[in-house]
Protein backbone atom coordinates (compact mmCIF):
# COMPACT_ATOMS: atom_id res chain seq x y z
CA UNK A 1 44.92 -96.53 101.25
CA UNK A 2 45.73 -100.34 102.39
CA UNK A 3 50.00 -100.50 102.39
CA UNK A 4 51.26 -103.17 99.88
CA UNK A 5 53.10 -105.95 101.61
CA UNK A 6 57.17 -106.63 99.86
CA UNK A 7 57.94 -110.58 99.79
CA UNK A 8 61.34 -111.99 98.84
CA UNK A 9 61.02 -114.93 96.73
CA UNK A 10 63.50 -117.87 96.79
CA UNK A 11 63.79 -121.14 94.75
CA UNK A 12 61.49 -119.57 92.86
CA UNK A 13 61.43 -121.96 89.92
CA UNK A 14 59.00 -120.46 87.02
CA UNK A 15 56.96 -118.71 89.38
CA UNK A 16 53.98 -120.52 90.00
CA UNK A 17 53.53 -119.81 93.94
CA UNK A 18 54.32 -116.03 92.99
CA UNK A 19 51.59 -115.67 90.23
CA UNK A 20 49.33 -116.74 93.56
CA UNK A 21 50.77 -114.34 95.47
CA UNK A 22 50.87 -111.75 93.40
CA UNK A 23 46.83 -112.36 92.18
CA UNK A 24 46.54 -111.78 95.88
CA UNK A 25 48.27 -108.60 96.59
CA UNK A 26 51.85 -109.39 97.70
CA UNK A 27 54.56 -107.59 95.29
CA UNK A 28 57.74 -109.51 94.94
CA UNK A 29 61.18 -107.09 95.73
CA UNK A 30 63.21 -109.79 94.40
CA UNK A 31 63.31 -113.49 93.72
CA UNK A 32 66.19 -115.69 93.84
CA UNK A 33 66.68 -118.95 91.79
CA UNK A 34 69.78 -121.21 90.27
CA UNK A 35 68.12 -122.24 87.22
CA UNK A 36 69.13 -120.11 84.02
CA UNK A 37 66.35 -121.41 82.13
CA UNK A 38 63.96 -120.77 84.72
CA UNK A 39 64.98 -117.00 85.22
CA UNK A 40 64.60 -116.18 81.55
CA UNK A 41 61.27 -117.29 81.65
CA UNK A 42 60.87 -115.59 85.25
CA UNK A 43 62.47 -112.28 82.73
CA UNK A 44 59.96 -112.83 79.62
CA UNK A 45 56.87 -112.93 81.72
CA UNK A 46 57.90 -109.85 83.39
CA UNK A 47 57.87 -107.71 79.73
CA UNK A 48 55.12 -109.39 78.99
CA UNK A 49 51.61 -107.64 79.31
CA UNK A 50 49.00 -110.71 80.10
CA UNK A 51 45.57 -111.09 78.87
CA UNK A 52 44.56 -111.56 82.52
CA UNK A 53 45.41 -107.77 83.13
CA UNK A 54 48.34 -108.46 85.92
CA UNK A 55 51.43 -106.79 85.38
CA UNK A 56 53.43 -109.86 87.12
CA UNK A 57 56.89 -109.40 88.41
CA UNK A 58 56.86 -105.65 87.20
CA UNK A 59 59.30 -104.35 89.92
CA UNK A 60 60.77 -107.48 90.59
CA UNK A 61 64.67 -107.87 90.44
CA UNK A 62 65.58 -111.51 89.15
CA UNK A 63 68.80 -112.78 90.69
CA UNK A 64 70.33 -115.85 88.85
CA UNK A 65 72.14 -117.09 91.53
CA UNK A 66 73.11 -119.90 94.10
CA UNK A 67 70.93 -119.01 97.38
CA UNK A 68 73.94 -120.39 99.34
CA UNK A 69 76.28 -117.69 97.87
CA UNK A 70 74.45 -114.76 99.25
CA UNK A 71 73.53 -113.02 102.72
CA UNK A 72 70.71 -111.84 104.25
CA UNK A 73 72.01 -107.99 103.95
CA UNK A 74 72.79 -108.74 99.90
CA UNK A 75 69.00 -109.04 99.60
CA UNK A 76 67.61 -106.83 101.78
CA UNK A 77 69.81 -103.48 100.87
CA UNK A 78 67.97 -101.37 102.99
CA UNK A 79 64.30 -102.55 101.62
CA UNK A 80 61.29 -103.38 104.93
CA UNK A 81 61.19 -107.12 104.11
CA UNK A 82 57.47 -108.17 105.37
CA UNK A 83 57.50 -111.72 103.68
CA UNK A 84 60.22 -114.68 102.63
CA UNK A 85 58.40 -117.44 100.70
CA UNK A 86 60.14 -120.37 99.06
CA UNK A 87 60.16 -124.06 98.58
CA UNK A 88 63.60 -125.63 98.78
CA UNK A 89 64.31 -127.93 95.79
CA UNK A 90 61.75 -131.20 97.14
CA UNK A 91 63.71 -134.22 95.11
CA UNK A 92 65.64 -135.33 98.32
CA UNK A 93 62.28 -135.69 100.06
CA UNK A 94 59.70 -137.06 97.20
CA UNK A 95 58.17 -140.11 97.44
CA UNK A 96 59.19 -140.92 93.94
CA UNK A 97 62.64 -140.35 94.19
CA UNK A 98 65.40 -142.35 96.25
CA UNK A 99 64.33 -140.50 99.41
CA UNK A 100 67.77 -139.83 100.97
CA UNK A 101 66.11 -136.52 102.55
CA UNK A 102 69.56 -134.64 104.06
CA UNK A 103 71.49 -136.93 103.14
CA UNK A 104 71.03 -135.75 99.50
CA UNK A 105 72.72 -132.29 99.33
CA UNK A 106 69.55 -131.21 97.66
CA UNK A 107 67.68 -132.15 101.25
CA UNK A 108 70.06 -129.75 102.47
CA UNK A 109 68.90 -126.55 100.84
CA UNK A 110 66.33 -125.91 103.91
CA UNK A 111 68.91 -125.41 106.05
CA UNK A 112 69.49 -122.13 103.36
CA UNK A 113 65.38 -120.86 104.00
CA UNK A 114 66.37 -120.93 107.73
CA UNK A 115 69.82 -118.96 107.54
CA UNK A 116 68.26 -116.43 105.38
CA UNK A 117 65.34 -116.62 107.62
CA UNK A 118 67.47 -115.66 110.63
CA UNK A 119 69.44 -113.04 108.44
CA UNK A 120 66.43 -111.07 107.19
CA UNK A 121 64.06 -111.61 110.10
CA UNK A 122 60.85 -111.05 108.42
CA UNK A 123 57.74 -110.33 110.28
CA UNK A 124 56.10 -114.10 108.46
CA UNK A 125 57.68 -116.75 105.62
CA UNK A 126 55.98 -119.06 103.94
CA UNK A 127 57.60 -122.75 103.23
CA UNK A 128 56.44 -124.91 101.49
CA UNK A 129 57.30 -128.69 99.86
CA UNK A 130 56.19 -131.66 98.84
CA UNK A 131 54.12 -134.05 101.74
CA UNK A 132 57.11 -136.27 101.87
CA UNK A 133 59.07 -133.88 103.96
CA UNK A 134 56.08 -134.91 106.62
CA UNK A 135 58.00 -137.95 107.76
CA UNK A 136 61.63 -137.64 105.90
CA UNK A 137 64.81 -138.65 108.10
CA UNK A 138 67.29 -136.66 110.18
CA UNK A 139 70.69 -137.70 110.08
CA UNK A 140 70.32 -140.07 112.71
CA UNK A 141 67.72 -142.03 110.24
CA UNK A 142 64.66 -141.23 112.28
CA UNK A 143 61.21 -140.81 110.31
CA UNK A 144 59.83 -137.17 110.70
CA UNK A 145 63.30 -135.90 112.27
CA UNK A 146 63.58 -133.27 109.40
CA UNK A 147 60.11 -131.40 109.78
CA UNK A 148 60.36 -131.66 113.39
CA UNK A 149 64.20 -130.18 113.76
CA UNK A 150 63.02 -127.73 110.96
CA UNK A 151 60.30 -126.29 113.61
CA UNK A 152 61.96 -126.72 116.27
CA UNK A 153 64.72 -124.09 114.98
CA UNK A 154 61.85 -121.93 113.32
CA UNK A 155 60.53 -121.46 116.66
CA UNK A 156 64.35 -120.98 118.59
CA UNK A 157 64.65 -118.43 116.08
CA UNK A 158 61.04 -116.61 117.42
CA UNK A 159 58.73 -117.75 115.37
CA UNK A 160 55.34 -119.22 115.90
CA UNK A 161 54.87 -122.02 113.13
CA UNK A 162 51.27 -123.57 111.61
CA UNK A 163 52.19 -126.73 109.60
CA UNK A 164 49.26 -128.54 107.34
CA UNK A 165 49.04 -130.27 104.84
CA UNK A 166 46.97 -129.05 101.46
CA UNK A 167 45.26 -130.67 98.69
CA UNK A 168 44.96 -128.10 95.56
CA UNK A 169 41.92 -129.91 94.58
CA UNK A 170 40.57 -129.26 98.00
CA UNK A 171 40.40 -125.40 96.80
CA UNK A 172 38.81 -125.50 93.79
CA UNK A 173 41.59 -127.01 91.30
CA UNK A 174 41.47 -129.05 88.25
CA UNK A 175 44.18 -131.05 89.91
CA UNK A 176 44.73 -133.42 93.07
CA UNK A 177 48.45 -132.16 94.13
CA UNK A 178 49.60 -132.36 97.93
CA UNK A 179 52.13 -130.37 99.64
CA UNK A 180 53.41 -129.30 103.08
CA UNK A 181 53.51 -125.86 103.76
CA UNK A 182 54.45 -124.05 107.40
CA UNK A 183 53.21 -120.98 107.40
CA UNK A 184 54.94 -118.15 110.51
CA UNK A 185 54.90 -115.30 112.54
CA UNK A 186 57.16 -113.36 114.38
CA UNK A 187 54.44 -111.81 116.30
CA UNK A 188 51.66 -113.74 117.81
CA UNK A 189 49.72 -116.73 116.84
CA UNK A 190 50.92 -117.65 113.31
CA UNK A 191 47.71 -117.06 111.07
CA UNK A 192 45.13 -120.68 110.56
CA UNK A 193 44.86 -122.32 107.35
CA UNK A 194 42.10 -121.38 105.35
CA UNK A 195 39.19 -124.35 105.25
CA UNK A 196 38.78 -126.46 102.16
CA UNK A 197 36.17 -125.18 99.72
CA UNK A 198 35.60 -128.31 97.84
CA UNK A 199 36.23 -132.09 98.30
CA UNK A 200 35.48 -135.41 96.32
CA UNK A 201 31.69 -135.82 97.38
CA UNK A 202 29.69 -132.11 97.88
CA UNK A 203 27.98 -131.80 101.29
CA UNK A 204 26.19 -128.81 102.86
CA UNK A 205 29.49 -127.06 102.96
CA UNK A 206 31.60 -128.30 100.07
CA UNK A 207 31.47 -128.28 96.86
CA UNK A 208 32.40 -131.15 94.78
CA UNK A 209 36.03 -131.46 93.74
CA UNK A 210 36.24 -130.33 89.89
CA UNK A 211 37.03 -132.83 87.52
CA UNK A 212 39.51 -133.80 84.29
CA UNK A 213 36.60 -133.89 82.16
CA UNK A 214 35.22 -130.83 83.29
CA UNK A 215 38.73 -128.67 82.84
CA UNK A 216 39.02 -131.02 79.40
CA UNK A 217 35.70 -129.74 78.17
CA UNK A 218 36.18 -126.08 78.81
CA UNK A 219 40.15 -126.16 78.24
CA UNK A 220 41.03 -128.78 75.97
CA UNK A 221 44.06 -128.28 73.79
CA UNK A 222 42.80 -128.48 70.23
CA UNK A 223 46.08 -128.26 68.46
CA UNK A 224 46.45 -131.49 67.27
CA UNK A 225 50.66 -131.20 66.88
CA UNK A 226 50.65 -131.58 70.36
CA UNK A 227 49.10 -134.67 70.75
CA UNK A 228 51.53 -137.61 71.43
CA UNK A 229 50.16 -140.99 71.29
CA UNK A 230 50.72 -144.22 72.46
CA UNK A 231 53.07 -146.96 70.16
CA UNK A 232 50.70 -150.03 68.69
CA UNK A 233 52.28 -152.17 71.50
CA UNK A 234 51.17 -149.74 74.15
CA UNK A 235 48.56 -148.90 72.90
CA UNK A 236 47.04 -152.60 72.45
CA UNK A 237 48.45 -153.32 76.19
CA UNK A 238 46.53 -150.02 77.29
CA UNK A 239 43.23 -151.36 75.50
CA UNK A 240 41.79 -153.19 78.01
CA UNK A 241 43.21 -150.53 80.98
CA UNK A 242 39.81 -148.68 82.97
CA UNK A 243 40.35 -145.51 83.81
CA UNK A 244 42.29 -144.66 87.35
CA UNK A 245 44.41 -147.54 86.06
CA UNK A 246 47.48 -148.32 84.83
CA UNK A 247 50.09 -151.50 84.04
CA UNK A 248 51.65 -152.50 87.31
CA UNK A 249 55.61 -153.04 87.54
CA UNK A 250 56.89 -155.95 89.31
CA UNK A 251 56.70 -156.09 93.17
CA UNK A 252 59.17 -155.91 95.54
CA UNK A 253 58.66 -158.63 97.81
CA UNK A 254 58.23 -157.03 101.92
CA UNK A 255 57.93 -158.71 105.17
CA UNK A 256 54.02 -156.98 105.27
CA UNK A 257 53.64 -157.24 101.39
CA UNK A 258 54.48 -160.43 100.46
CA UNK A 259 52.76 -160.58 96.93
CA UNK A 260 55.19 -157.73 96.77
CA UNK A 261 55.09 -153.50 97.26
CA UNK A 262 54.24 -152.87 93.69
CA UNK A 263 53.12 -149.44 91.70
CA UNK A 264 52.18 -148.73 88.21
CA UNK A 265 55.22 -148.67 85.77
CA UNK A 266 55.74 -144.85 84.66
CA UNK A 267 53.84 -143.47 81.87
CA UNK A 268 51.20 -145.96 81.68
CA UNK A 269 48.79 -144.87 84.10
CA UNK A 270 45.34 -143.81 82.34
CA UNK A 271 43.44 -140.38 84.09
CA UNK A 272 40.27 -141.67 85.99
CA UNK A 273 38.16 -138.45 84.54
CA UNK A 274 35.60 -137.94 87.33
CA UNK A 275 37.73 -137.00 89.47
CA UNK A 276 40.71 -133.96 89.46
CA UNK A 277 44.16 -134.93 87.22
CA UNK A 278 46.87 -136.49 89.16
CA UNK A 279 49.77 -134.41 90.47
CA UNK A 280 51.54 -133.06 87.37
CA UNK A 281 55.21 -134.52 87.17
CA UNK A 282 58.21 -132.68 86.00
CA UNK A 283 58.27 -135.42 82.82
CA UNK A 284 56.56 -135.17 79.16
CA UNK A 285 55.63 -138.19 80.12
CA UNK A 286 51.77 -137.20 81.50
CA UNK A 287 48.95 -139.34 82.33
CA UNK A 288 47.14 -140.97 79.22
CA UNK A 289 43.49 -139.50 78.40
CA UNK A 290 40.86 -141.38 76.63
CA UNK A 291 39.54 -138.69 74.34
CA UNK A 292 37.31 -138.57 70.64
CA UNK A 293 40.96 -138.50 69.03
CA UNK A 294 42.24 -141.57 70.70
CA UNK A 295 44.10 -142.49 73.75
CA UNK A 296 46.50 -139.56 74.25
CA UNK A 297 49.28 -137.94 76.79
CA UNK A 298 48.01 -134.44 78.40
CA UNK A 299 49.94 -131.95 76.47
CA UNK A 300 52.06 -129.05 77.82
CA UNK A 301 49.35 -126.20 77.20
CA UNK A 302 46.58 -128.74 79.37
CA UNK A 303 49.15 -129.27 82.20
CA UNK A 304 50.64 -125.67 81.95
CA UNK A 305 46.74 -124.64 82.73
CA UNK A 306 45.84 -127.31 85.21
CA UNK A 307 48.73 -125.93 87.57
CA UNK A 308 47.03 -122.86 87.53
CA UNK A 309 49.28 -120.64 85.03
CA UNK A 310 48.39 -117.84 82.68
CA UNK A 311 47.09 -119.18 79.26
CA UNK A 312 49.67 -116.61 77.91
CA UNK A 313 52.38 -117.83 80.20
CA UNK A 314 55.78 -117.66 78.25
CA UNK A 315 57.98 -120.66 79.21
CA UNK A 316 62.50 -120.71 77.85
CA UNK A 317 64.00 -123.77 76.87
CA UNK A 318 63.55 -127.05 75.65
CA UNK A 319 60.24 -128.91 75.16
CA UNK A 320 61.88 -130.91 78.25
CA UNK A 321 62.77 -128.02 79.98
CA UNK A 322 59.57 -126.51 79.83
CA UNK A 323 57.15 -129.65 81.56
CA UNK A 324 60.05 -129.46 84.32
CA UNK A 325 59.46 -126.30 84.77
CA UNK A 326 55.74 -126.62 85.12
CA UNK A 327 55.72 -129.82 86.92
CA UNK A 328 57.90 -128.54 89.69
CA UNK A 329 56.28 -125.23 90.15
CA UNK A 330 53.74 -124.88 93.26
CA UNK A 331 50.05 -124.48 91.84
CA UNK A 332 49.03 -121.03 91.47
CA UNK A 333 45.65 -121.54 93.87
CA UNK A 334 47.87 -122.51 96.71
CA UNK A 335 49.68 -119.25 96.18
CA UNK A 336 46.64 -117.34 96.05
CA UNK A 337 44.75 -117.86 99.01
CA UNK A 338 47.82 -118.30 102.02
CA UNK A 339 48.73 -115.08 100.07
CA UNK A 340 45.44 -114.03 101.27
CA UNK A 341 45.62 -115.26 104.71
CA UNK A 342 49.26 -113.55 104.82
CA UNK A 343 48.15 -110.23 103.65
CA UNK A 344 45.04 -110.36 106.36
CA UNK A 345 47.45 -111.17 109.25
CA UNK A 346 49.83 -108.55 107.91
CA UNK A 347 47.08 -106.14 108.08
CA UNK A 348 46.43 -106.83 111.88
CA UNK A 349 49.49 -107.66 112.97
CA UNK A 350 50.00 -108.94 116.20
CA UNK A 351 52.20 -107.48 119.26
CA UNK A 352 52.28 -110.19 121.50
CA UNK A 353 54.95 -112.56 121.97
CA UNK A 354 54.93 -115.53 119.18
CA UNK A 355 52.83 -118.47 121.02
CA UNK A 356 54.37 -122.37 120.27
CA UNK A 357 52.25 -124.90 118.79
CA UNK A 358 52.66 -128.65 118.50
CA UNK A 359 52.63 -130.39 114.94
CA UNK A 360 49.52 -131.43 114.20
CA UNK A 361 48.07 -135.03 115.16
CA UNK A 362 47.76 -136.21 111.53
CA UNK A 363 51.59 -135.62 111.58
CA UNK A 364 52.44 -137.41 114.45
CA UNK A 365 50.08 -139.94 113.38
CA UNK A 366 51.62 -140.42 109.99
CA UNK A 367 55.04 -140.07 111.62
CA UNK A 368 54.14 -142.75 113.85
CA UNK A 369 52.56 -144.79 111.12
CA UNK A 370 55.66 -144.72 108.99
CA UNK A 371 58.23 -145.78 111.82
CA UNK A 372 56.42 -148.93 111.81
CA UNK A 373 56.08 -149.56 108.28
CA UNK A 374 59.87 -148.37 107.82
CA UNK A 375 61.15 -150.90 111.09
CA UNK A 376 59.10 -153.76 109.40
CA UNK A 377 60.26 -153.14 105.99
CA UNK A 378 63.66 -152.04 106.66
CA UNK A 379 66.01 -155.04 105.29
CA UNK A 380 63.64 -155.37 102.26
CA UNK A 381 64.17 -151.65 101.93
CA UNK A 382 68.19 -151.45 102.50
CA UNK A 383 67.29 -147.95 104.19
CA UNK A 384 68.54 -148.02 107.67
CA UNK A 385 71.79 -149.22 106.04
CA UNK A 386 72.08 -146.05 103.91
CA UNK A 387 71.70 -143.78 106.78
CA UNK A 388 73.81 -145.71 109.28
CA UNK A 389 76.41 -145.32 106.66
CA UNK A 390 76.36 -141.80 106.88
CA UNK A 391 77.30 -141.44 110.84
């Protein structure tokens, strides 16, 4: 009989990374996370018996508490700790947010995976976040400075450290949503990535990725009290809108953008259907989707299964509440398969020394990338400024 690996889960949010690993063998000891809200729905699910036959969570102790308040030894108590998994709160680091990476006390939560890290000294964690972390700022205001300290003390700490980047859609999901994960060992070569399955045009070893209109004809919500529609002013601005397009806000005038750095003003963008949904936010506000009842938001119940969760999938709180949780939770696929690759290097674990590897060159290159963009852009931007403030 195979031995059953014991994770500890922090920021665990509403447990979409642990549903992953869970499908894939792992059992949770405990899981950590701030959010009231989140652990009652963390509690629910747990008494609940799902229609997909997994007991989830069922010897799971849920701790409603600030990571920052407790030690290594309070959560271990005696208890073999293979696994740590966890994905520090990603706001500071998010391309849609202000980006003030540790300067944000938020940004500072990863220094609390790597204390409890050293603490517990697992045999592997799993981090992950969002791909902005990829080239966020140190203190000194340096592009990349955060993921490249954050190895640097992984490995000090005798770990070797795999970092990659990970499209869900890449794996088979209805959804395209990107984010960093480092994956570690204590013994060894830290375990590879597992190879995309699918990606946006099938060749002799891909599938193609799985589109919006696919998931919307198999998984459609058909209860129309959860449609929301546009107002007859959006709407009739919207009319005219192709798919994979949205109304643009007003530019921000750059040195290399003159006709300014412009996006498309939130909640207007309309779902290109051929191709996967676009990363579900943490906001009712959803992509629009053309369908035979009118232009219309995604509802909860589509986004709620496009992440990956349970159909039966009990969420607390407010109708607000409830699209934060699922928009911040880590699709279930990408818990499912490194929970496979963990369970497979747990199962042959290593006993040679932990070997050192580089980040990889689409890092660097993006790191590199970004300096320039940032040194070109950076009165425009007011960000140097903001960081040179802070030392």
């Amino acid at each position: 009989m195979k031995k059953t690996f014991r994770y500890i889960s922090l920021f665990t949010g509403a447990g979409g990374l642990d549903i992953g690993l869970e499908k894939a063998g792992l059992k949770a000891v405990s899981m950590y996370e701030i959010d009231k809200t989140f652990c009652e729905t963390l509690s629910r699910n747990k008494q609940n018996k799902h229609q997909d036959g997994f007991d989830y969570f069922a010897e799971t102790k849920i701790n409603n508490v600030d990571i920052r308040e407790i030690s290594g030894n309070d959560i271990k108590q005696g208890n073999e700790i293979d696994v740590i998994v966890g994905g520090p709160p990603c706001q500071a680091f998010s391309s849609s947010g202000k980006q003030l990476s540790v300067l944000d006390s938020r940004g500072k939560l990863v220094n609390e995976f790597l204390r409890l890290v050293d603490e517990i000294k697992p045999k592997m964690f799993l981090f992950e976040n969002v791909r902005g972390l990829v080239t966020a700022r140190n203190k000194l205001g340096e592009p990349g400075g955060v993921i490249t300290e954050l190895i640097n003390q992984f490995q000090n700490l005798g770990y070797s450290c795999r970092t990659s980047l990970l499209n869900s859609a890449d794996f088979g999901s209805y959804q395209r949503r990107v984010r960093c994960f480092i994956i570690a060992s204590s013994n060894g070569n830290a375990p590879l990535f597992p190879n995309p399955t699918h990606q946006k045009s099938s060749d002799a070893f891909h599938l193609k990725w799985n589109s919006l209109e696919d998931f919307l004809d198999k998984s459609q919500d058909k209860d129309k009290i959860n449609f929301v529609f546009p107002t007859e002013k959006l709407a009739k601005e919207l009319s005219k809108i192709p798919e994979g397009k949205g109304l643009k806000s007003i530019g921000k005038v750059e040195p290399t953008r003159p006709s300014g750095h412009w996006g498309y003003r939130q909640g207007t963008f309309i779902a290109d259907k051929s191709l996967p949904a676009r990363t579900i936010t943490a906001s009712s506000s959803q992509d629009w989707i053309r369908t035979e009842a009118g232009l219309r938001r995604l509802t909860l119940k589509e986004v709620m299964l496009l992440q990956g969760f349970p159909e039966d999938w009990y969420f607390a709180g407010t109708k607000t509440l409830k699209f934060k949780q699922v928009g911040n939770a880590v699709p279930i696929i990408f818990g499912k398969i490194l929970g496979e690759v963990i369970k497979e290097h747990l199962y042959n674990f290593p006993t040679t020394p932990p070997k050192i590897f580089p980040l990889p060159k689409s890092f660097k290159e993006y790191i590199n990338y970004t300096k320039k963009d940032h040194e070109r852009n950076a009165i425009a931007r007011n960000v140097h400024h903001q960081f040179k403030e802070s030392n």
